[in-house]
Protein backbone atom coordinates (compact mmCIF):
# COMPACT_ATOMS: atom_id res chain seq x y z
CA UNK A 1 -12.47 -24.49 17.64
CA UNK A 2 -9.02 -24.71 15.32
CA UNK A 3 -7.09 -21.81 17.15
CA UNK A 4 -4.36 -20.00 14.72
CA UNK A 5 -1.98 -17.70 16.03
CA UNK A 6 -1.24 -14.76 13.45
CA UNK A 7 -0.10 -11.06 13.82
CA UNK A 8 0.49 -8.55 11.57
CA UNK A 9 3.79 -8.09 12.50
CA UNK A 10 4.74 -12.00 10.63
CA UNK A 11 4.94 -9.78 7.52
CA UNK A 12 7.40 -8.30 7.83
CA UNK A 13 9.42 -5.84 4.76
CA UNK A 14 12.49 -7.44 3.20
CA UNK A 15 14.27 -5.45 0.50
CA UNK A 16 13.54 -5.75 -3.16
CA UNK A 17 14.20 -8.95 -4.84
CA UNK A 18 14.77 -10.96 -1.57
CA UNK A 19 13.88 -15.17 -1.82
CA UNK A 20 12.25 -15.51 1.49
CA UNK A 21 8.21 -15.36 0.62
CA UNK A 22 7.36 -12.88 3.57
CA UNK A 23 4.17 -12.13 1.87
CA UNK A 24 2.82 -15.21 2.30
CA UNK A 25 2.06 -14.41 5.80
CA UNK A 26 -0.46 -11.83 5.05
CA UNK A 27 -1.85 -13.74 1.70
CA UNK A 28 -2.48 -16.86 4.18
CA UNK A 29 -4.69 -15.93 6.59
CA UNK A 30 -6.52 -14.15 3.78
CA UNK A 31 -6.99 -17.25 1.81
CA UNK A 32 -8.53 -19.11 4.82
CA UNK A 33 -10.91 -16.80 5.50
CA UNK A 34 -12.06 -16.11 1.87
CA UNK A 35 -12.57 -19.73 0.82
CA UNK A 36 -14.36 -20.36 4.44
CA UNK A 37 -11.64 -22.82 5.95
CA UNK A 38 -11.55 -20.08 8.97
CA UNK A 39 -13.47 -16.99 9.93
CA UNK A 40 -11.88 -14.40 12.18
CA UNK A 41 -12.78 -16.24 15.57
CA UNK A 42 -10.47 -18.89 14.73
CA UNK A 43 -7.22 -16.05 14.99
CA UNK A 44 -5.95 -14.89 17.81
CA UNK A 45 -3.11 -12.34 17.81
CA UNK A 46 -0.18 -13.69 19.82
CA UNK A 47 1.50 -11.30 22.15
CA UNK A 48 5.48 -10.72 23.22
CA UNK A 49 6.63 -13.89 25.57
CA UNK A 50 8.44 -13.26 28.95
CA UNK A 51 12.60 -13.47 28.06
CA UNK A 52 12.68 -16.25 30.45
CA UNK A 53 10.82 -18.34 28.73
CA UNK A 54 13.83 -17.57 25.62
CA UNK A 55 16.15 -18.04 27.98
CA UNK A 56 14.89 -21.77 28.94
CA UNK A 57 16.62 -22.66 25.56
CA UNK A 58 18.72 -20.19 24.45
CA UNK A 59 21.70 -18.29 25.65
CA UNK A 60 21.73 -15.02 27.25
CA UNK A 61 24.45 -13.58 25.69
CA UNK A 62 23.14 -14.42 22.15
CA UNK A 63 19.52 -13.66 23.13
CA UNK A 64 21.22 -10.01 24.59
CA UNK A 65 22.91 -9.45 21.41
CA UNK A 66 19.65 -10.27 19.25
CA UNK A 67 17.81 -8.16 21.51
CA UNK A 68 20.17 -4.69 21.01
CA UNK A 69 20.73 -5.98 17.69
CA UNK A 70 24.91 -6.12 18.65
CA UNK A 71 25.48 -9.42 16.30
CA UNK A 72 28.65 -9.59 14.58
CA UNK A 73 28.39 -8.84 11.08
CA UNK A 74 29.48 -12.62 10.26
CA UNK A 75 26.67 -14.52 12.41
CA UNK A 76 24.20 -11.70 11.47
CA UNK A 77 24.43 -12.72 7.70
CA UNK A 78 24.03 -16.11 8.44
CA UNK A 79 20.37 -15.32 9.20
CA UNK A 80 19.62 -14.65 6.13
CA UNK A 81 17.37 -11.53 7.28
CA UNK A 82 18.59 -7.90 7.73
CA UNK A 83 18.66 -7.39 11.17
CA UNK A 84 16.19 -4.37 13.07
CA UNK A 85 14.23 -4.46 16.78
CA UNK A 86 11.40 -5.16 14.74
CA UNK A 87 12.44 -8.42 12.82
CA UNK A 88 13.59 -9.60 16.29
CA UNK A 89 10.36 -8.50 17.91
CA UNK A 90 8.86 -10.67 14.95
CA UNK A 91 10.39 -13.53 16.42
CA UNK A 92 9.77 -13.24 19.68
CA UNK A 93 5.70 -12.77 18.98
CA UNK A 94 6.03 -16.02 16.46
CA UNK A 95 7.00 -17.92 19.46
CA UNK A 96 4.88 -16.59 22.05
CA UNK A 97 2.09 -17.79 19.20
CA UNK A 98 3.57 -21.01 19.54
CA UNK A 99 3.36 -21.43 23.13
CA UNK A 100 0.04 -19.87 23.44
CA UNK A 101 -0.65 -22.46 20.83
CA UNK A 102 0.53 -25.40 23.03
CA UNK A 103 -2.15 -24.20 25.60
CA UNK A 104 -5.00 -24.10 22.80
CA UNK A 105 -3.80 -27.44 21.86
CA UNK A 106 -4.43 -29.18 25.00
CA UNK A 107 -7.45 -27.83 24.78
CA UNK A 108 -8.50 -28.46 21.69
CA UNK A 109 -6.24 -31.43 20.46
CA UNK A 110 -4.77 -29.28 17.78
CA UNK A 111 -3.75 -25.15 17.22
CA UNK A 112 -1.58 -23.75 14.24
CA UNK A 113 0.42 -20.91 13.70
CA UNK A 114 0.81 -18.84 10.26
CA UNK A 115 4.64 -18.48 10.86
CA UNK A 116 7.25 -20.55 12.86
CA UNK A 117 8.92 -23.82 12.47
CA UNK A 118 12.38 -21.78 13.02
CA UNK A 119 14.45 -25.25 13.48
CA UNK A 120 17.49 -24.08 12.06
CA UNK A 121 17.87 -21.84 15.60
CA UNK A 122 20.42 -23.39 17.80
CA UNK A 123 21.12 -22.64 21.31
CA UNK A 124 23.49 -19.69 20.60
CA UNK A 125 23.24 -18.46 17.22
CA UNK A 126 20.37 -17.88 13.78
CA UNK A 127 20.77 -19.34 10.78
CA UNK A 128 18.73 -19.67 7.62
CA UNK A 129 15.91 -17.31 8.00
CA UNK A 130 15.52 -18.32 11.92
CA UNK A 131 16.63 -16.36 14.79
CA UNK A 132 14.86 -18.18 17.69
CA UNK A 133 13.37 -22.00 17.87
CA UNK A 134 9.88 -21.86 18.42
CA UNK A 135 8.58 -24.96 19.17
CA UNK A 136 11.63 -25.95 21.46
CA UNK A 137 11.05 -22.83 23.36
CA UNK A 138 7.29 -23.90 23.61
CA UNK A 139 8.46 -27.85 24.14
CA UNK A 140 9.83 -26.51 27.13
CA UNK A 141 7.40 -23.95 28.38
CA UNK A 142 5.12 -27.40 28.33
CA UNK A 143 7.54 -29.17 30.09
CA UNK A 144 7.71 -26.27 32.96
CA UNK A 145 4.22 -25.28 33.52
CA UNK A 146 1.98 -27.68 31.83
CA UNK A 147 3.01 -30.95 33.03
CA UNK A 148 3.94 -32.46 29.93
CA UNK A 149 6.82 -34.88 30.33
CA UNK A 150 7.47 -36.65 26.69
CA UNK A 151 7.52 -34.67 23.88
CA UNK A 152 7.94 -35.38 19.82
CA UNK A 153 8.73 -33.57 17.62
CA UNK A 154 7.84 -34.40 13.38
CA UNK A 155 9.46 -32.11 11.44
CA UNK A 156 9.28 -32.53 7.73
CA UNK A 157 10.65 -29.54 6.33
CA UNK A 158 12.82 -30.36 3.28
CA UNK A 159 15.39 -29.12 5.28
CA UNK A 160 17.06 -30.73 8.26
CA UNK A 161 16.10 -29.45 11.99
CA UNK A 162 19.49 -28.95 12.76
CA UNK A 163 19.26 -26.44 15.75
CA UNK A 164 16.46 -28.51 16.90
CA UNK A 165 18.79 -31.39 16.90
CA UNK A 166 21.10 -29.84 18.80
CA UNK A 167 18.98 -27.79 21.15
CA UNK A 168 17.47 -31.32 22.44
CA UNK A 169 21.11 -33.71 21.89
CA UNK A 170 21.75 -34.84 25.33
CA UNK A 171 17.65 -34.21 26.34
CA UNK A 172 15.73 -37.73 26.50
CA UNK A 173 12.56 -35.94 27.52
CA UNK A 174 12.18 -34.76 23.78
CA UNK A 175 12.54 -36.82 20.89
CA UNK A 176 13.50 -35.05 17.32
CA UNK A 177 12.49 -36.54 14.30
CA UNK A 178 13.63 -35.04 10.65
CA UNK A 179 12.96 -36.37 7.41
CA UNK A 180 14.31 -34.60 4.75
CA UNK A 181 16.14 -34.27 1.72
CA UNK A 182 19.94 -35.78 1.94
CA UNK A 183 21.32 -33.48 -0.65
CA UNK A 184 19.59 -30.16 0.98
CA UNK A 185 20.89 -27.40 3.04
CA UNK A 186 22.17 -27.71 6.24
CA UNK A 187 24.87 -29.57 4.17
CA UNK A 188 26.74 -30.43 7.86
CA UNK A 189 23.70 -32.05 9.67
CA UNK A 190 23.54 -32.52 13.24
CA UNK A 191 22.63 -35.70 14.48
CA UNK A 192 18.80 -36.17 15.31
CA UNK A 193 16.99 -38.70 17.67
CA UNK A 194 16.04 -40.02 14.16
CA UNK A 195 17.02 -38.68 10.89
CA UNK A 196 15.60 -40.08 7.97
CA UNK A 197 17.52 -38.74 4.82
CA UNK A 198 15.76 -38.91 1.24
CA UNK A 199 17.37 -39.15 -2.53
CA UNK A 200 16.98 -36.52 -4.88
CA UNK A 201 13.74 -36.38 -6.50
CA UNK A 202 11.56 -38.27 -3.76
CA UNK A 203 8.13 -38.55 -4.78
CA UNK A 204 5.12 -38.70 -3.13
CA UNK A 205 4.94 -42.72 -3.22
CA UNK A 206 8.35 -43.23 -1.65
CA UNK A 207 7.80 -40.01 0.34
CA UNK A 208 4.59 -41.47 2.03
CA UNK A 209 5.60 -44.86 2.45
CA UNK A 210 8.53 -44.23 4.41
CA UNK A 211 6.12 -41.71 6.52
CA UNK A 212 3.24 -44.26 6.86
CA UNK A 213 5.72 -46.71 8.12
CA UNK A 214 7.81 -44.87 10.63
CA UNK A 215 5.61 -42.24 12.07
CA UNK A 216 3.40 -44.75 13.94
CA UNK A 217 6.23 -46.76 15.11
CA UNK A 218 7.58 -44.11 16.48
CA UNK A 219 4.81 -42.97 18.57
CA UNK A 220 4.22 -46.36 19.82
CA UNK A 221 7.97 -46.52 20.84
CA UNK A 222 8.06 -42.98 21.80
CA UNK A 223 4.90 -42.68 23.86
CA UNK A 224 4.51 -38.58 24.28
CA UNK A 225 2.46 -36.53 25.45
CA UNK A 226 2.46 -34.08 22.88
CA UNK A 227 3.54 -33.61 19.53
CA UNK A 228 4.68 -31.28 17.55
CA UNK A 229 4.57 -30.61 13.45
CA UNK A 230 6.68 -28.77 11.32
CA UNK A 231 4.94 -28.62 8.46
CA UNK A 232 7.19 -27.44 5.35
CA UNK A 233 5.51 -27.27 2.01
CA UNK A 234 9.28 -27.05 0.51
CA UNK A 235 9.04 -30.61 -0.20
CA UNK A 236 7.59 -30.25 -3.24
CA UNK A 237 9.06 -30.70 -7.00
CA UNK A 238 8.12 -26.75 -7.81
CA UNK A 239 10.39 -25.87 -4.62
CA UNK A 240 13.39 -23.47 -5.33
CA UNK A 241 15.21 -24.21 -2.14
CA UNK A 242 14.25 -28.39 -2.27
CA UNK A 243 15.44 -31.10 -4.39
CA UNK A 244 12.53 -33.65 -3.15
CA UNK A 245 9.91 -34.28 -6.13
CA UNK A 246 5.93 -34.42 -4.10
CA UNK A 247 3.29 -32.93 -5.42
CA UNK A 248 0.42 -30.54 -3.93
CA UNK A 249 -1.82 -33.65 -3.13
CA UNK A 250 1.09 -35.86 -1.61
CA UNK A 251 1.59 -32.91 0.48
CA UNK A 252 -1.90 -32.76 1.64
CA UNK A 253 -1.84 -36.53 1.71
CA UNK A 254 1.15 -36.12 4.24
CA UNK A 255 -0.68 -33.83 6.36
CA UNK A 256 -3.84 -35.80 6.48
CA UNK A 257 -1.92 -38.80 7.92
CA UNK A 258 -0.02 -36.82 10.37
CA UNK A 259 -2.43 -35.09 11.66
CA UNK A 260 -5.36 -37.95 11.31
CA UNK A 261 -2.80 -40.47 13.18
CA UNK A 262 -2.60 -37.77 15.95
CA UNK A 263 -6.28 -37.52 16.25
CA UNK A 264 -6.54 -41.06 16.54
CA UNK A 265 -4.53 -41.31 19.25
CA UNK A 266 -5.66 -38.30 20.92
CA UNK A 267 -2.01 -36.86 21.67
CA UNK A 268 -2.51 -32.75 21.28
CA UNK A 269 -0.29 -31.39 18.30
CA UNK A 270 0.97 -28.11 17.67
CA UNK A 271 1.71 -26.92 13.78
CA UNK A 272 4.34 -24.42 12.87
CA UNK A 273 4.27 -23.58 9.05
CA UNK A 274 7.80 -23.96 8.05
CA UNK A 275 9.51 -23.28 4.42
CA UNK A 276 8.03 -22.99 1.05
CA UNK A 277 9.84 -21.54 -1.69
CA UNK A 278 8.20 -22.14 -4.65
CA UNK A 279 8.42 -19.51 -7.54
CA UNK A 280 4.89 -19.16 -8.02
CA UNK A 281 3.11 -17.56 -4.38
CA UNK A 282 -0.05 -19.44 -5.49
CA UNK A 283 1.50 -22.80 -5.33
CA UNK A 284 3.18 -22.02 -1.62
CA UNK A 285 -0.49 -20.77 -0.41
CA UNK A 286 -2.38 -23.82 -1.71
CA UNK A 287 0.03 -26.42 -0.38
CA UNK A 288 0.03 -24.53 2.82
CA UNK A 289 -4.08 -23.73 3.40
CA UNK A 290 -4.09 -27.50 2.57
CA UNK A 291 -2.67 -27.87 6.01
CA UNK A 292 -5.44 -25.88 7.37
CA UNK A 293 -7.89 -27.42 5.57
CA UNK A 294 -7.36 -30.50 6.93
CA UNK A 295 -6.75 -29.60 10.21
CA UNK A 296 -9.91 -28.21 10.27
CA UNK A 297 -11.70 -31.53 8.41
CA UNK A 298 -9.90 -34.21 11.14
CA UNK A 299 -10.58 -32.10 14.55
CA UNK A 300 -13.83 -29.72 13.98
């Protein structure tokens, strides 16, 4: 069964007129379940991680300060978020549902969380809308308990994984790979295991061609044991944040082959939502339950 992690908590209120989509995470799960694509057995409601399993990635004085919510005003705007107990609470529950993901995963060959993908998180600070790095706080918590010794991570959020990049720089155990748009945010990149940078206006031919070509290369060459997709719908023409031109079905298409060539190979996968920011909600729901949907079509 295609194990989600979602909590109500992932909604969580922004002020008036803010650009981050936060109701997405309750229209979501709604979606699913009223088309059919899920019914409620395939949620489970993630639950608050152990701070050492933070702490495995990142620092205890910035995880302290995030934690009694003693930022300095500076790094605090960087965020993007106002900061409260319960938006850092938030995070901590997205990547617990991450990690309990991992263990669903290996299980099941695949599990999926609502939220997450927070990959602009670094070791010792937030930026853009992420506070803590999910999936390299669950690439380790594999590492530790589970026996998993290679990892990869796909991330193909418009936007670069920069604090992924530099949470893993001098790590050979876990291999980051980020293609995204060269002209997008962070506009000082950090340097990636591989970093694929696209023009302004990528389609979905170009988009998917590169893709097709270097993703199974790159497990060949990489050999892990698990993998792990961030799945960003931002790369799409309507996106207010991206400058890449897909459309809905090349970023289905994109999904399919990701997670088909995973399948294939029988290497579990874990998939964090990432960034959409597309004016209209509808558009960021469908490209997202497309993800879903075809989770659900490859594995069950």
């Amino acid at each position: 069964m295609l194990k989600i992690a979602n909590h109500p908590i992932y909604k969580h209120p922004l002020p008036s007129g803010h650009r981050f989509p936060m109701e997405k995470y309750d229209l979501l799960p709604k979606q699913l379940l009223h088309e059919g694509t899920c019914t409620k057995e395939n949620f489970f409601e993630p639950e608050l991680p152990e701070i050492t399993r933070i702490l495995a990635v990142h620092d205890q004085d910035y995880v302290e300060n995030l934690v009694n919510i003693s930022i300095e005003k500076r790094a605090a705007r960087k965020i993007g978020f106002p900061l409260s107990k319960e938006l850092v609470q938030r995070e901590l529950i997205i990547a617990g549902g991450t990690m309990k993901g991992c263990e669903y995963a290996l299980e099941h060959g695949i599990a999926m969380n609502i939220a997450g993908g927070t990959h602009h998180a670094y070791t010792n600070h937030g930026e853009a809308f992420c506070l803590l790095n999910d999936q390299a706080i669950a690439a380790r918590y594999l590492q530790k308990f589970k026996g998993i010794k290679k990892i990869l991570i796909v991330d193909l959020d418009v936007h670069q994984g920069n604090g992924t990049a530099e949470i893993f720089q001098h790590d050979d155990s876990v291999f980051t790979f980020s293609m995204h748009g060269k002209n997008n945010y962070p506009f000082r990149k950090e340097t990636s295991d591989l970093d694929i940078e696209l023009a302004d206006q990528t389609g979905d031919k170009e988009y998917l061609e590169v893709l097709k070509e270097t993703l199974p290369k790159l497990i060949k060459e990489q050999n892990p044991d698990f993998i792990f997709y961030l799945s960003g719908v931002d790369i799409l023409s309507t996106d207010k944040l991206g400058k890449l031109g897909c459309s809905i079905e090349g970023c289905k298409e994109r999904d399919r082959f990701v997670l088909q060539t995973c399948h294939d190979l029988k290497i579990p996968v874990q998939v964090s939502m990432g960034g959409g920011y597309s004016p209209d909600i509808k558009t960021i729901l469908e490209a997202h339950a497309n993800t879903f949907r075809m989770a659900q079509k490859i594995y069950f």
